[in-house]
C-alpha atoms as a PDB file:
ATOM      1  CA  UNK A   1      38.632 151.822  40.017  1.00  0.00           C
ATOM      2  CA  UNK A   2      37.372 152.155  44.108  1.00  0.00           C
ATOM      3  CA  UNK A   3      34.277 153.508  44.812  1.00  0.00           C
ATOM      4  CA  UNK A   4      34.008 156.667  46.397  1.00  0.00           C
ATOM      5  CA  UNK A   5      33.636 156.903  50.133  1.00  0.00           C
ATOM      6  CA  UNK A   6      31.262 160.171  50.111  1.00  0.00           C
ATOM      7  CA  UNK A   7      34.205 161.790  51.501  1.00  0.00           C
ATOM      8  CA  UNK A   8      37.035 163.651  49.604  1.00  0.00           C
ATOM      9  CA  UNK A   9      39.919 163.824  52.525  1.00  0.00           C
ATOM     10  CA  UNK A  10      39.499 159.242  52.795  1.00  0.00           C
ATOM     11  CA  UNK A  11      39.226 159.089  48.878  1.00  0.00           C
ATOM     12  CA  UNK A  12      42.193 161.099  48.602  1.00  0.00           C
ATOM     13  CA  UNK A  13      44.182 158.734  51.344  1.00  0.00           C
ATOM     14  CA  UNK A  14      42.561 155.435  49.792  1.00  0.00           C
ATOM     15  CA  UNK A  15      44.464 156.610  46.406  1.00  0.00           C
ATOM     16  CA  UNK A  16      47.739 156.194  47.871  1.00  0.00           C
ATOM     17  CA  UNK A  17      46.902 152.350  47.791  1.00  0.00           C
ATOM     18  CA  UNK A  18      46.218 152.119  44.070  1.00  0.00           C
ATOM     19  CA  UNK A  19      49.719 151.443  42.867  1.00  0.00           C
ATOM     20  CA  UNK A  20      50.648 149.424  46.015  1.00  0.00           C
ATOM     21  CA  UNK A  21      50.740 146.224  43.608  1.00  0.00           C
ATOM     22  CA  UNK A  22      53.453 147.874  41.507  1.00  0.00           C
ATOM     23  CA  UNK A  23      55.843 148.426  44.509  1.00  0.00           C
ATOM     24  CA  UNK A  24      58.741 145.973  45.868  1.00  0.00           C
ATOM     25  CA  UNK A  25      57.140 144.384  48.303  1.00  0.00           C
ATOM     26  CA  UNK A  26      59.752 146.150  50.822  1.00  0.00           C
ATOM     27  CA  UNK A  27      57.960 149.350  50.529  1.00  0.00           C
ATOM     28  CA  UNK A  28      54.687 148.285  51.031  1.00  0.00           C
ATOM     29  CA  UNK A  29      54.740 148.355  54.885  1.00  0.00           C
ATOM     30  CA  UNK A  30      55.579 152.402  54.549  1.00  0.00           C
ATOM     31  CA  UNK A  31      52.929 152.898  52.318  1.00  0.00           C
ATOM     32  CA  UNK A  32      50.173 151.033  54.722  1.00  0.00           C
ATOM     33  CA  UNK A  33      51.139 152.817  57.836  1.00  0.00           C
ATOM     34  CA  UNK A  34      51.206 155.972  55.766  1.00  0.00           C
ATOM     35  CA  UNK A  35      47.301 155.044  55.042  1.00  0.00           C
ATOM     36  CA  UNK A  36      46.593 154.301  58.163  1.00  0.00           C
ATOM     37  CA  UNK A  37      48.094 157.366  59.403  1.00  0.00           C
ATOM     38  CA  UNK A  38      46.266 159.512  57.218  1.00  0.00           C
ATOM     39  CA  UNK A  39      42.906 157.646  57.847  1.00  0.00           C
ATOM     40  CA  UNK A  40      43.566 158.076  61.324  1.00  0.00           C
ATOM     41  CA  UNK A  41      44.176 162.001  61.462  1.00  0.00           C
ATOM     42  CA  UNK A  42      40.998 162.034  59.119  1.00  0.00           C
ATOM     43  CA  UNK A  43      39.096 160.496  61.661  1.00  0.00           C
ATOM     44  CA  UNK A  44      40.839 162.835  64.738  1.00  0.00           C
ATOM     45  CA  UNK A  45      40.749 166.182  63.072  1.00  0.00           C
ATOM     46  CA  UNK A  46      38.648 165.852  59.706  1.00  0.00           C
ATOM     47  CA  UNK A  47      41.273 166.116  57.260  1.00  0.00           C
ATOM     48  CA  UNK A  48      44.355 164.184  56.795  1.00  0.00           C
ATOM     49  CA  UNK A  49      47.892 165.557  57.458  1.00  0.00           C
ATOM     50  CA  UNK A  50      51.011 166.734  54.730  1.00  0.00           C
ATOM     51  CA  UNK A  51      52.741 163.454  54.195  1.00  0.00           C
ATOM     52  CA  UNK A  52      55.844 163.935  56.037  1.00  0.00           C
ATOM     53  CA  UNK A  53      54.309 166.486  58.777  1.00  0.00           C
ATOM     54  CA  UNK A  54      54.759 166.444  62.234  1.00  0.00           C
ATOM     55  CA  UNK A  55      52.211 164.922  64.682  1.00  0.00           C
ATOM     56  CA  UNK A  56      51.521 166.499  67.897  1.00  0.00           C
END
């Protein structure tokens, strides 16, 4: 179990690495630069984007 950040749009990204373990490690590299995707348009805009959205 993580510890929360204090903020609900990281905790929400930071959950996507919780069964990261489980997966082949072949898909692991998608699921990290999803997170860090995420993180990243939580720290540009405040929220994070729809997985599979369109960046501008």
């Amino acid at each position: 179990m993580r510890e929360p950040t204090g903020d609900p749009a990281v905790d929400g990204v930071v959950e996507l690495l919780d069964d990261v373990d489980d997966c082949d490690i072949d898909e692991q590299p998608a699921i990290f630069d999803e997170v860090h995707r995420r993180l990243s348009d939580v720290l540009r805009v405040g929220e994070p984007a729809q997985a599979g959205g369109d960046e501008d």
